[in-house]
Protein backbone atom coordinates (compact mmCIF):
# COMPACT_ATOMS: atom_id res chain seq x y z
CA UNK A 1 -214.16 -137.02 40.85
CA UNK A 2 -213.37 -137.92 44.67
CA UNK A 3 -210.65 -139.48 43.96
CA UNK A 4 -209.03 -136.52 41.84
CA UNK A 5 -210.06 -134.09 44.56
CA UNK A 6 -208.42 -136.40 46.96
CA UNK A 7 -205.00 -136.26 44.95
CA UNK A 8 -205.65 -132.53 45.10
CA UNK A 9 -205.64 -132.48 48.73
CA UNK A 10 -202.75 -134.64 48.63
CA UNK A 11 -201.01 -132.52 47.36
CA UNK A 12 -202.00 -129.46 49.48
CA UNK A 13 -200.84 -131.35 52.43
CA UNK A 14 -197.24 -131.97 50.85
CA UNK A 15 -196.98 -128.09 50.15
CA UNK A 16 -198.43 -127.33 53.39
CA UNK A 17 -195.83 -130.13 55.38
CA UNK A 18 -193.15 -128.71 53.00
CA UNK A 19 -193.29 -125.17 53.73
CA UNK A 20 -193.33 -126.50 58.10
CA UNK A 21 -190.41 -128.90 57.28
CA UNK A 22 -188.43 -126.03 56.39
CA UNK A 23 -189.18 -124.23 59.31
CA UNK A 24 -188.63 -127.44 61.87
CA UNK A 25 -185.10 -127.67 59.93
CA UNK A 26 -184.41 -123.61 60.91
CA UNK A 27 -185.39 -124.14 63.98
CA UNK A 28 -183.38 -127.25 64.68
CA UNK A 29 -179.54 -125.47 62.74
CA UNK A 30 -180.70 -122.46 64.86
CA UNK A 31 -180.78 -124.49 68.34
CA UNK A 32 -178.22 -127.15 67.64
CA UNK A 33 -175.70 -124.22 66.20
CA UNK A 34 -173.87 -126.12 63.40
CA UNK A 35 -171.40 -128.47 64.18
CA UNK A 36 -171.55 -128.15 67.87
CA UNK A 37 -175.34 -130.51 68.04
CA UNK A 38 -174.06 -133.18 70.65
CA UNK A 39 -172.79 -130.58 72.85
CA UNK A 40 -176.20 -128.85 72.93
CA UNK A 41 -178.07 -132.01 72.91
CA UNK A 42 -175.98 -132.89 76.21
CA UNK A 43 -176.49 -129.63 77.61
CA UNK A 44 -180.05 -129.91 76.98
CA UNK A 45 -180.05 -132.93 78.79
CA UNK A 46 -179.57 -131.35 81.70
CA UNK A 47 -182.35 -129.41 82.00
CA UNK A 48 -184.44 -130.49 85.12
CA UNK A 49 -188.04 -128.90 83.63
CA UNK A 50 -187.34 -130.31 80.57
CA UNK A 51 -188.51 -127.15 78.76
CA UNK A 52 -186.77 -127.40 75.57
CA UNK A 53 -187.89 -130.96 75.03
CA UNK A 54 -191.36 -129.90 75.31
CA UNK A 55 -191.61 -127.09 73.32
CA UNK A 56 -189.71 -129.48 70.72
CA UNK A 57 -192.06 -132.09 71.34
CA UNK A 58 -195.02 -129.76 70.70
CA UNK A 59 -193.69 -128.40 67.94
CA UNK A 60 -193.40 -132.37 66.28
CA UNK A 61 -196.45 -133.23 67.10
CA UNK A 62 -198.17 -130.40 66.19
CA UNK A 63 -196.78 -130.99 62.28
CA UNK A 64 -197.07 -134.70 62.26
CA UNK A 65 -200.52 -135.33 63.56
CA UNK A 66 -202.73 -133.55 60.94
CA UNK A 67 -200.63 -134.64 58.10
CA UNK A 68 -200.86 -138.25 59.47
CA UNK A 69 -204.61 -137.90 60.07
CA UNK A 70 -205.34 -136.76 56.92
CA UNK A 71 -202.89 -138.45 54.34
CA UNK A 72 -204.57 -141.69 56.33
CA UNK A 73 -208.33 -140.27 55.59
CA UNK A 74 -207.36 -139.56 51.68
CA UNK A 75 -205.81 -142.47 51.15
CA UNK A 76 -209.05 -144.27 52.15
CA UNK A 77 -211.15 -141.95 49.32
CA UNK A 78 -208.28 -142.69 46.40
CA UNK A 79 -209.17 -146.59 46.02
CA UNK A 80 -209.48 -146.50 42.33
CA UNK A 81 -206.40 -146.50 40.05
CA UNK A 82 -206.54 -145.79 35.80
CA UNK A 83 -205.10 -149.25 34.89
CA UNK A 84 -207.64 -151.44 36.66
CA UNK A 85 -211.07 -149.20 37.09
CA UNK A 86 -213.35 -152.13 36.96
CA UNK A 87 -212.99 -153.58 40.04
CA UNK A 88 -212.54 -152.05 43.70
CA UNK A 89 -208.87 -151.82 44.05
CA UNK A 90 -207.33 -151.85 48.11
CA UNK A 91 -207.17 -148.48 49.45
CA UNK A 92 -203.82 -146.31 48.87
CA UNK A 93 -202.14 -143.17 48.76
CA UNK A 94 -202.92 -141.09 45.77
CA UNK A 95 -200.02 -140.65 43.46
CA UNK A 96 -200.54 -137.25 42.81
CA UNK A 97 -199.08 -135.82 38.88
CA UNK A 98 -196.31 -133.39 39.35
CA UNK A 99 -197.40 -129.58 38.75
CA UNK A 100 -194.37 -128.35 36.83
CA UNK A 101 -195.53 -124.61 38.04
CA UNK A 102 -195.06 -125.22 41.61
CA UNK A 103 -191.86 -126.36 43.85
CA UNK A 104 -193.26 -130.47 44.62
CA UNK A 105 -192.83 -131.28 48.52
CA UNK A 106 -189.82 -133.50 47.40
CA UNK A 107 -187.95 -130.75 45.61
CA UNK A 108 -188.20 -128.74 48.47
CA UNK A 109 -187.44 -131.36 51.25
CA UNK A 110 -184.54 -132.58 49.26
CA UNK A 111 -183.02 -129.00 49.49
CA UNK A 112 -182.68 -128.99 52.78
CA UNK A 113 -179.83 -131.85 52.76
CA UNK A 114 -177.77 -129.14 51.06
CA UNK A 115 -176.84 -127.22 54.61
CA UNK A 116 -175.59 -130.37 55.84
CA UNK A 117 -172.64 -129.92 53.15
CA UNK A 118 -170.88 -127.62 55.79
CA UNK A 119 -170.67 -130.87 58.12
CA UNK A 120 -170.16 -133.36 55.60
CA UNK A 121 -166.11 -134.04 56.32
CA UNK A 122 -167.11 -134.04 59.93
CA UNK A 123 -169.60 -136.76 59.32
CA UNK A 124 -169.34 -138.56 56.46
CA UNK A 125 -166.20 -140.90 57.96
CA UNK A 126 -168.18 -142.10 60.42
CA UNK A 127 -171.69 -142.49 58.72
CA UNK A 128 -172.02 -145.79 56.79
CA UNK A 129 -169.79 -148.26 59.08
CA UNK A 130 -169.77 -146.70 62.23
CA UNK A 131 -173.33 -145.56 62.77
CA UNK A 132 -174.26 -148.71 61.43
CA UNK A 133 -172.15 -150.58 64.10
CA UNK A 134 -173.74 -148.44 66.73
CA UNK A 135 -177.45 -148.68 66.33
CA UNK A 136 -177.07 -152.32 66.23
CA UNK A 137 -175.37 -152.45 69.25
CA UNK A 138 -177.76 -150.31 71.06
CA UNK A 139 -180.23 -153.34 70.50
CA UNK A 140 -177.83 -155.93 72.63
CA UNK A 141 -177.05 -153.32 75.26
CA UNK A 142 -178.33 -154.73 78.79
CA UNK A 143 -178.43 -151.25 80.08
CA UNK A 144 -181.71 -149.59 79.13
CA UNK A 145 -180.45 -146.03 80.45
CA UNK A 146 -177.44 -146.72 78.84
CA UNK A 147 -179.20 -147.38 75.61
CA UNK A 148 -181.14 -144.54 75.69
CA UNK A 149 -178.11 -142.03 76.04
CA UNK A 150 -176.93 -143.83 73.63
CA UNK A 151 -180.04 -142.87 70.98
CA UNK A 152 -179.87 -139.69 72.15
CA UNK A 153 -176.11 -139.26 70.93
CA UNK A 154 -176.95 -141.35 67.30
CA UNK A 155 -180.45 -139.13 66.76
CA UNK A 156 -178.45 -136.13 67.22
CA UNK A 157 -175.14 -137.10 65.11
CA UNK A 158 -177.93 -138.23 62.13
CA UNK A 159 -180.69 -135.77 61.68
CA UNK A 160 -179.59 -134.08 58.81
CA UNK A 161 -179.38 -137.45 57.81
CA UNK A 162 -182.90 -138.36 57.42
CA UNK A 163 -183.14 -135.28 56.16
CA UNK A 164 -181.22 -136.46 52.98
CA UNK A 165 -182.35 -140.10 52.89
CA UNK A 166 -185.88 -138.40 52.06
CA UNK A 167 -184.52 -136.11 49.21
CA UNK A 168 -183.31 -139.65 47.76
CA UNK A 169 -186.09 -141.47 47.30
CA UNK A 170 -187.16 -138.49 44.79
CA UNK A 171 -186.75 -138.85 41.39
CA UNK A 172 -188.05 -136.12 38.70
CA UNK A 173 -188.29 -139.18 36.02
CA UNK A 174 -190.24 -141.27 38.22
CA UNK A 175 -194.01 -139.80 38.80
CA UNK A 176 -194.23 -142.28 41.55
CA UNK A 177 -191.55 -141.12 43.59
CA UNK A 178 -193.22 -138.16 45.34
CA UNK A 179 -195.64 -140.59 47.33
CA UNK A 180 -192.95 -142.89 48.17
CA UNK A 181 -190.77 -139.85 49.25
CA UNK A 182 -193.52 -138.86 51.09
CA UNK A 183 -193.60 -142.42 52.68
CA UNK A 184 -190.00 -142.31 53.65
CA UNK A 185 -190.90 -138.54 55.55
CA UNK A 186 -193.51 -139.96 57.65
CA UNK A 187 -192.27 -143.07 58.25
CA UNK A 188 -188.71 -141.88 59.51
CA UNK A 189 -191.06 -139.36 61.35
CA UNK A 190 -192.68 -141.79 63.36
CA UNK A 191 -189.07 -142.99 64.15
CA UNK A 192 -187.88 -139.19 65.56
CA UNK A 193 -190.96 -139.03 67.44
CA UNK A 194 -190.08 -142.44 69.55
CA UNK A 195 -187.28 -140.75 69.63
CA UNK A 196 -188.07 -137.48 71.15
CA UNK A 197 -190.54 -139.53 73.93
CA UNK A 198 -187.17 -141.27 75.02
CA UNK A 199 -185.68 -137.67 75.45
CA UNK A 200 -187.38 -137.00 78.34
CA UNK A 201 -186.09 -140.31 80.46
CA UNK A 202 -182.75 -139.69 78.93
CA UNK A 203 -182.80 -136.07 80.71
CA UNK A 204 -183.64 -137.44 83.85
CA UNK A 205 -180.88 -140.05 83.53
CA UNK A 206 -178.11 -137.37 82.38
CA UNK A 207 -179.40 -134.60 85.26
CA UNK A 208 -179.53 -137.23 88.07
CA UNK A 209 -175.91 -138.14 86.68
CA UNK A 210 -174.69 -134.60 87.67
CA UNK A 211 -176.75 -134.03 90.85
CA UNK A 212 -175.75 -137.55 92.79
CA UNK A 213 -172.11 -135.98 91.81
CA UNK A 214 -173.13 -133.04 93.69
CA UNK A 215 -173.23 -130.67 91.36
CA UNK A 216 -175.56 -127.46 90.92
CA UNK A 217 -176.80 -126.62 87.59
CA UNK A 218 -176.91 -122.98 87.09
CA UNK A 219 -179.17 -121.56 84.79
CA UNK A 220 -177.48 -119.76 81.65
CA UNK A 221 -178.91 -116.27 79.70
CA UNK A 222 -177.02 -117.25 76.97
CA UNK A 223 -178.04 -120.59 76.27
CA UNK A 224 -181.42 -120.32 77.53
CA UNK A 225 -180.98 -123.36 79.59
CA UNK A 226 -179.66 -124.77 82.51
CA UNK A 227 -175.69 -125.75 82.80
CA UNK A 228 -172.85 -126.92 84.08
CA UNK A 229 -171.13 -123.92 86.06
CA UNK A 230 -168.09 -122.91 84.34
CA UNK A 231 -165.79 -122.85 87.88
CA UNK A 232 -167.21 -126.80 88.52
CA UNK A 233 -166.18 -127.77 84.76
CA UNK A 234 -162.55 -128.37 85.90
CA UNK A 235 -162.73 -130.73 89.15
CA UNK A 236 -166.04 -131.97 89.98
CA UNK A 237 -166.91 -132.17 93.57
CA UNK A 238 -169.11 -135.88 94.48
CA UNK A 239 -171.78 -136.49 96.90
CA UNK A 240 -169.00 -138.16 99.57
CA UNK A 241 -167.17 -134.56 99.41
CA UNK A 242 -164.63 -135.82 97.26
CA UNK A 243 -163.26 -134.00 94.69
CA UNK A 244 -162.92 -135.87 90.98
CA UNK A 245 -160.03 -134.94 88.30
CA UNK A 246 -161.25 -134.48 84.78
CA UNK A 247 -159.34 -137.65 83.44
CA UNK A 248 -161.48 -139.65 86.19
CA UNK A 249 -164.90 -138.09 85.70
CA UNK A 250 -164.62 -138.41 81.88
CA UNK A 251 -163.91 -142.43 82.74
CA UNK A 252 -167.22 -142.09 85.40
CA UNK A 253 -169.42 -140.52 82.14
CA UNK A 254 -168.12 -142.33 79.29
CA UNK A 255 -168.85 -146.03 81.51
CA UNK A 256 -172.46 -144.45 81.46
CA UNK A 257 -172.66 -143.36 78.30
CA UNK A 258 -171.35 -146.50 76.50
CA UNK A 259 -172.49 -148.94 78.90
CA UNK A 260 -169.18 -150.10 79.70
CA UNK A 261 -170.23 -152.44 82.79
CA UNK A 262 -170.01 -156.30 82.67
CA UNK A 263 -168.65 -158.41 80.00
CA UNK A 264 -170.06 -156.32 77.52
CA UNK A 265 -168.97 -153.05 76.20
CA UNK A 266 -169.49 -150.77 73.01
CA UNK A 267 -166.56 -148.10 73.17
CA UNK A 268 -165.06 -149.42 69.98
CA UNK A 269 -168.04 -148.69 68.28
CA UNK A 270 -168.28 -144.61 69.32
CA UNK A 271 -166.00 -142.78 66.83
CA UNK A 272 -163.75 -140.26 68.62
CA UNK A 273 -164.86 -137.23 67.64
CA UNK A 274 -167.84 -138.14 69.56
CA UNK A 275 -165.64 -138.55 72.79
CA UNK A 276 -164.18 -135.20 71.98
CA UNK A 277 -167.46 -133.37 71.76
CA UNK A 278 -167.89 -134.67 75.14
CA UNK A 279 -164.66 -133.90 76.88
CA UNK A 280 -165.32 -130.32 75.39
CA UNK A 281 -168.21 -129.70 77.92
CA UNK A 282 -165.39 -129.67 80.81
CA UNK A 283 -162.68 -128.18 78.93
CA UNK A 284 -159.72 -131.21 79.29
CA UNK A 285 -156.62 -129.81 78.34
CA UNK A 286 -154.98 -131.61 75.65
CA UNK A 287 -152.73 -133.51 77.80
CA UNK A 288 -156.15 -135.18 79.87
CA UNK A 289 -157.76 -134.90 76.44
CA UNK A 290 -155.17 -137.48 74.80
CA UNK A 291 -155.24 -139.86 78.39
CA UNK A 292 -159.08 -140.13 77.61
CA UNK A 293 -158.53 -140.72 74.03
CA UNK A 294 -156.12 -143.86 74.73
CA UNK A 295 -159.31 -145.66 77.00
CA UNK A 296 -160.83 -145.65 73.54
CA UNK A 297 -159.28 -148.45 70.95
CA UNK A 298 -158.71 -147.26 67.42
């Protein structure tokens, strides 16, 4: 019948998006090497032709838009469910049966939540209160550059995240769980992809930072991508010739990044470790390090 070759392309699609979800999540533990995303992500930032975020970009939409496209077209074929066959039901996703012979799109998706185990004490502190706290204050921020820094930093701290949040909504009892697993995927996928558009303003924002302080980005073998010279990292020079001292430039970057201007500020919202990540890009020496940490209550 249609509708059971419809649940049979349904299910090709999950294997198919399965087999490329795996691959996106390589690629993104390969780029953002482990631990060390928000530094990347940062660095990233500063990339002027914005190559990384379009061959990222590419990549995204290249896996989303055919899935999209054609879960939307099968859903439209599989209108007619077992329980009520004699009258036109509404369209809606076919709830494909599980093949016990082949790895389901949920089993394999969920899987890939296990890597973020090395992580986990990193993250886990901060996840449920503090994240929270944080994307609802990026709503009330006035700033809109400031707010979009600020998704940049939360996207990055939480992808593995989503990745898990998926693998959740699976449950082997539950025949119905694939499709609403599969919900979850594209609907937090529509999310990243907003996301990833905002990238691009957010590494305009981030590079103009560094050139009005009169700063050259030099272009790094090793990372593949444009950075902050290591000899510049220490003092950074601004566009009135003056030179800044770490301790100062960190207060100059963090009053961007959390929006600190006006009445209303955020910083108690940003858990440290975040802060430290940061003040790793210049290399503070502990005694700097701690001076930054005390702008930040507990």
């Amino acid at each position: 019948s249609a509708e059971s070759d419809a649940a049979g392309e349904v299910k090709e699609m999950q294997r198919i998006y399965a087999g490329r979800a795996v691959s996106l999540q390589q690629h993104l533990q390969d780029s953002w090497r482990g631990g060390n995303d928000l530094v990347w992500m940062i660095e990233q930032l500063l990339d002027p032709q914005q190559q990384q975020q379009q061959i990222f970009g590419r990549e995204m939409k290249e896996i989303m838009e055919p899935v999209q496209l054609r879960l939307a077209t099968l859903a439209s074929q599989a209108h007619v469910t077992e329980t009520d066959a004699r009258a036109p039901a509404p369209a809606k996703k076919a709830q494909p049966k599980a093949d016990p012979s082949q790895p389901s799109a949920s089993k394999m998706i969920s899987k890939l939540g296990q890597s973020r185990e090395e992580n986990r004490g990193r993250f886990e502190p901060y996840e449920s209160d503090v994240m929270g706290i944080l994307k609802r204050n990026i709503l009330t921020l006035r700033s809109r550059q400031a707010r979009m820094i600020l998704e940049v930093l939360e996207k990055s701290h939480t992808f593995s995240g989503y990745v898990e949040r998926v693998g959740r909504d699976f449950d082997s009892e539950e025949p119905a769980s694939e499709s609403k697993m599969m919900d979850t995927l594209l609907n937090d996928a529509d999310t990243l992809w907003e996301f990833l558009k905002g990238v691009a303003e957010a590494k305009v924002l981030a590079y103009g930072f560094f050139n009005a302080s009169g700063i050259e980005l030099e272009y790094s073998e090793d990372r593949g991508d444009f950075i902050v010279p290591r000899d510049k990292q220490r003092h950074l020079r601004f566009s009135d010739g003056m030179f800044m001292s770490p301790k100062e430039l960190m207060t100059r970057f963090l009053d961007v990044i959390l929006g600190r201007k006006g009445n209303y500020h955020i910083s108690q919202a940003v858990p440290k470790h975040m802060v430290q990540d940061i003040e790793s890009i210049f290399l503070l020496p502990p005694s700097e390090q701690e001076v930054i940490r005390n702008v930040m209550p507990d």
